[in-house]
N, C-alpha and C. Protein backbone atom coordinates (compact mmCIF):
# COMPACT_ATOMS: atom_id res chain seq x y z
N UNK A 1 -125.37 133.16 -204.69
CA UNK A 1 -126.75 133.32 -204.29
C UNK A 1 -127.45 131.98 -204.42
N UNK A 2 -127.98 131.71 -203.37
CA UNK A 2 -128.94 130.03 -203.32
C UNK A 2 -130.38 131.20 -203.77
N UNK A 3 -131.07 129.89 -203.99
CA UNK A 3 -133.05 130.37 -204.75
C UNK A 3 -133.33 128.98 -204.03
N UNK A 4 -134.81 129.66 -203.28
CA UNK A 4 -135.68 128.65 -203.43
C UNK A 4 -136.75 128.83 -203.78
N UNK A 5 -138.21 128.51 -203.17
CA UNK A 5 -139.31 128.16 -203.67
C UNK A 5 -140.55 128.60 -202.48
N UNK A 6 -141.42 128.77 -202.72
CA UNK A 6 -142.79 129.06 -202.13
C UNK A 6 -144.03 127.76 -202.59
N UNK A 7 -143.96 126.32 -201.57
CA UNK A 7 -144.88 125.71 -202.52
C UNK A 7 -146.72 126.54 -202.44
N UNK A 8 -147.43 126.31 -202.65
CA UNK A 8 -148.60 126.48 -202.89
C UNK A 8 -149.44 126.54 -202.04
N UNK A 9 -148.86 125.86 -200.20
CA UNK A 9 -149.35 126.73 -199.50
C UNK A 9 -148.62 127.57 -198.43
N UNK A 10 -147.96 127.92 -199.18
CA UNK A 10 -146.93 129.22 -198.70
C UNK A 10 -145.60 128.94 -198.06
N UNK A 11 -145.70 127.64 -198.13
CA UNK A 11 -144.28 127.44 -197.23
C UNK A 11 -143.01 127.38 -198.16
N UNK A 12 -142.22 127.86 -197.27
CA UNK A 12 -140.72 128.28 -198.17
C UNK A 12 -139.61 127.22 -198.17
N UNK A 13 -139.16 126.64 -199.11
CA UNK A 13 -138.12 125.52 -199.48
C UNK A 13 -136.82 126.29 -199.27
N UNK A 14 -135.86 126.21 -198.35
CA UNK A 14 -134.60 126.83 -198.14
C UNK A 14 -133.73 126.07 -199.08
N UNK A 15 -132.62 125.98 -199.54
CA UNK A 15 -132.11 125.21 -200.17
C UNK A 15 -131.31 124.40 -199.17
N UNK A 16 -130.61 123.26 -199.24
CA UNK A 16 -130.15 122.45 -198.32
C UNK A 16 -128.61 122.72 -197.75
N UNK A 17 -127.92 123.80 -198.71
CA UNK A 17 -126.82 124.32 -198.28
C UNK A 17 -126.64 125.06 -197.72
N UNK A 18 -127.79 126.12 -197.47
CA UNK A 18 -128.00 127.13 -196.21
C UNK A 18 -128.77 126.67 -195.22
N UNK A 19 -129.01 125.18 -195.23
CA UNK A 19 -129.74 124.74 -194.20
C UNK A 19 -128.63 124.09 -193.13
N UNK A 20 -127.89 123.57 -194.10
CA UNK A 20 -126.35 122.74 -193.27
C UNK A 20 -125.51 123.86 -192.72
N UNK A 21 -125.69 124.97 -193.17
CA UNK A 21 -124.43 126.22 -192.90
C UNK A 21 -124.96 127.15 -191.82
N UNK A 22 -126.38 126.97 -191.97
CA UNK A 22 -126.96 127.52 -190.65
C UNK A 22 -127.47 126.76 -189.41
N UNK A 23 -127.20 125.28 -189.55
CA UNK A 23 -128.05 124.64 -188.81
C UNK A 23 -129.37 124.57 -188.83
N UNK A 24 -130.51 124.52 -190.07
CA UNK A 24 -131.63 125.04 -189.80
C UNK A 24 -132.13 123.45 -189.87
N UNK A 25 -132.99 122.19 -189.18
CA UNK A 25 -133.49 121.45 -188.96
C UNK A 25 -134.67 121.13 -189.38
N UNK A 26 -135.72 120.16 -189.19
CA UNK A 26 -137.10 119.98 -189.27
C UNK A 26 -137.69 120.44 -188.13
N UNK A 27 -138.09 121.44 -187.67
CA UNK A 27 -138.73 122.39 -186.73
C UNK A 27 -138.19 123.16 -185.78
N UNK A 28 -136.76 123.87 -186.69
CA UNK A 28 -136.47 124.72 -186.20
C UNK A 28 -137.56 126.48 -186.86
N UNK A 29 -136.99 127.13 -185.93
CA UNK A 29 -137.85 128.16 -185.95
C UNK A 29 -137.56 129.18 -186.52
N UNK A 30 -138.12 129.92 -187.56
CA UNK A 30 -137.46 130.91 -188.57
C UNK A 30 -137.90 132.44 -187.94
N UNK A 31 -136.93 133.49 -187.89
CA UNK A 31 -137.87 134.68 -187.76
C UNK A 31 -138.01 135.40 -188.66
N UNK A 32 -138.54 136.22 -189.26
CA UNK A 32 -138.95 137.17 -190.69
C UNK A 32 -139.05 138.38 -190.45
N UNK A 33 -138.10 139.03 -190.24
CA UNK A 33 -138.05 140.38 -190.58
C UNK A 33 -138.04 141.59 -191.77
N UNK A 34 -139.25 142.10 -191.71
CA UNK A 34 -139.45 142.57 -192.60
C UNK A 34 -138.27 144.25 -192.97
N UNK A 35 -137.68 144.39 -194.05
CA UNK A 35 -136.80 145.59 -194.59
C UNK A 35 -137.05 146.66 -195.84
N UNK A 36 -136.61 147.25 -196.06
CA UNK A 36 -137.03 148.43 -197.08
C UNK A 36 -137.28 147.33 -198.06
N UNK A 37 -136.09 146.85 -198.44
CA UNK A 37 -135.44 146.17 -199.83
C UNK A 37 -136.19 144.77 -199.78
N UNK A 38 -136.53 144.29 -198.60
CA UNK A 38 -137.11 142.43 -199.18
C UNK A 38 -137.32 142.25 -197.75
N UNK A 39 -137.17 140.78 -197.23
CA UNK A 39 -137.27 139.85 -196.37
C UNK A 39 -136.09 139.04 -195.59
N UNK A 40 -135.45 139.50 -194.26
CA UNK A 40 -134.71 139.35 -193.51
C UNK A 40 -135.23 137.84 -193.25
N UNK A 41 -134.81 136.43 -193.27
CA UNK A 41 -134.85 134.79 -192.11
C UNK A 41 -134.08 135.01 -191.56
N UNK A 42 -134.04 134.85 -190.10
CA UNK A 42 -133.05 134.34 -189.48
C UNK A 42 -133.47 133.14 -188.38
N UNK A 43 -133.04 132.10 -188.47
CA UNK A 43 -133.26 130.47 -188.03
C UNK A 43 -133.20 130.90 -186.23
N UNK A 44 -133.79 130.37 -185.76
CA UNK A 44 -133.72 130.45 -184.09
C UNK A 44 -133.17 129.35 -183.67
N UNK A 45 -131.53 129.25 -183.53
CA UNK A 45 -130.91 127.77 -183.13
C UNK A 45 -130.34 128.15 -181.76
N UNK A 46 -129.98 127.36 -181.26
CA UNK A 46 -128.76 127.63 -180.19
C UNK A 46 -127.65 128.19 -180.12
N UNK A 47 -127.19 128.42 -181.29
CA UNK A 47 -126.45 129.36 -182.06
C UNK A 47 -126.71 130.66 -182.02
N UNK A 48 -128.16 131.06 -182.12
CA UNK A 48 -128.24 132.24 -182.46
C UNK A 48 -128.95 133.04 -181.21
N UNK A 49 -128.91 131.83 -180.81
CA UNK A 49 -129.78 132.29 -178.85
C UNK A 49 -128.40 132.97 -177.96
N UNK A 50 -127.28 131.66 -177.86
CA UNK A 50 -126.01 131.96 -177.49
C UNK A 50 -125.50 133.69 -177.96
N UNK A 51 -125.22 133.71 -179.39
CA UNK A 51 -124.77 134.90 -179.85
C UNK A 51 -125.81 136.28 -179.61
N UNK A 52 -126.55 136.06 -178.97
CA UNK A 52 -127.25 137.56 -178.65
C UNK A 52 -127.98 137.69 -177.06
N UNK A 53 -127.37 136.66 -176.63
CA UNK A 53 -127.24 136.65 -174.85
C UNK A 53 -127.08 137.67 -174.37
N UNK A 54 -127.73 138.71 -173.78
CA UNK A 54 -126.97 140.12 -173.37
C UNK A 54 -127.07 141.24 -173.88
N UNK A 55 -127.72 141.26 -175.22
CA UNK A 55 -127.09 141.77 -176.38
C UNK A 55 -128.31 143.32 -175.71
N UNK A 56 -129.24 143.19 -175.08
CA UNK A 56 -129.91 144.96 -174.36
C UNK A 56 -129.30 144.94 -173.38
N UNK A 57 -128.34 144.06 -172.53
CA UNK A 57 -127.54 144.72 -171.53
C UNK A 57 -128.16 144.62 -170.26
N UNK A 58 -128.14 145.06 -169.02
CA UNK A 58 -129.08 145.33 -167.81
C UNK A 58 -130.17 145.87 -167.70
N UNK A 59 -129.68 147.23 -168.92
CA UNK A 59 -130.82 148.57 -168.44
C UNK A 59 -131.49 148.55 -169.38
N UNK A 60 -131.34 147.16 -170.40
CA UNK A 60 -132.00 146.74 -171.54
C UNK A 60 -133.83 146.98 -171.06
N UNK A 61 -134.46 146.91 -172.50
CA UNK A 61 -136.01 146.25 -171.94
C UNK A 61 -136.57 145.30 -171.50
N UNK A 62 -137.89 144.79 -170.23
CA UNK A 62 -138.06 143.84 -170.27
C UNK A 62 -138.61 142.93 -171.59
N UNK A 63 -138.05 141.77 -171.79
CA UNK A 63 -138.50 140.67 -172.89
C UNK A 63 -139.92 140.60 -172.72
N UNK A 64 -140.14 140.59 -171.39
CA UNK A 64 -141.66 139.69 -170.82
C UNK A 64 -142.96 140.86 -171.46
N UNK A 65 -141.82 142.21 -171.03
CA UNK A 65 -143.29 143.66 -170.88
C UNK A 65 -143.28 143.20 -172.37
N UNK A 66 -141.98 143.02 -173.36
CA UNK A 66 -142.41 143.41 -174.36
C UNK A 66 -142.87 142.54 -175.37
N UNK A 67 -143.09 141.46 -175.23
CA UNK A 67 -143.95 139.90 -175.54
C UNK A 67 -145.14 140.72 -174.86
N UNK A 68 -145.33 140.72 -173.92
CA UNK A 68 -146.80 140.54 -173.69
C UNK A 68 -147.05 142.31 -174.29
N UNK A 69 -146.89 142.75 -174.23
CA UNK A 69 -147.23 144.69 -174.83
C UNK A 69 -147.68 144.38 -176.39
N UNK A 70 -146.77 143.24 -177.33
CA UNK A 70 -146.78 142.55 -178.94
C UNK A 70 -148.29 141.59 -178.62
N UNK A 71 -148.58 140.40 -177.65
CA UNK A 71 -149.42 139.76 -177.47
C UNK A 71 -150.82 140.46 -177.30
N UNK A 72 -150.73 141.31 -176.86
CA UNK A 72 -151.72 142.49 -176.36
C UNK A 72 -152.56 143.01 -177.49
N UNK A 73 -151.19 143.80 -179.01
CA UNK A 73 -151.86 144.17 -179.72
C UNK A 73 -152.09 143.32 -180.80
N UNK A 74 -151.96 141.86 -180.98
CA UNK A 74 -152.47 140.90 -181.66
C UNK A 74 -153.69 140.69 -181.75
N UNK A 75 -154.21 140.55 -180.40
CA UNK A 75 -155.18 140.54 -179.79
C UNK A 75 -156.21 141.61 -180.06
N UNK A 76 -155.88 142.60 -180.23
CA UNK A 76 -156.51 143.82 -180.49
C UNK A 76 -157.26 144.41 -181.96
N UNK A 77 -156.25 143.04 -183.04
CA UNK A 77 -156.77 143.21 -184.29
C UNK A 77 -157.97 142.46 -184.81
């Protein structure tokens, strides 16, 4: 298990060995998914774009309806 840190204004210190093992960079992009038990990161690399290419299929949903349907109710709060 790696630990890191939350400095003071909220930003999170990954440790540098899950940064090399995931590829995570100086402005790469983290996503946060929230779970019963804690807090899902997962880094947005080329890596992780590649590995889920496809992944709704044809008859999948649109991305666009559903960005803008999320943008919509941002907006709304």
């Amino acid at each position: 298990m790696e630990t890191g840190y939350v400095t003071s204004k909220g930003q999170l210190v990954i440790p540098s060995k899950l940064r090399r093992k995931f590829g995570i960079k100086p402005g790469t992009r983290v996503n946060f998914f929230e779970e019963k038990d804690g807090i899902k990161i997962i880094p947005v690399t080329s890596e992780t774009i590649k590995a889920n290419i496809g992944f709704l299929g044809k008859d999948g949903p649109s991305l666009l309806k559903a960005l803008m349907e999320e943008k919509k109710i941002e907006r709304e709060l």
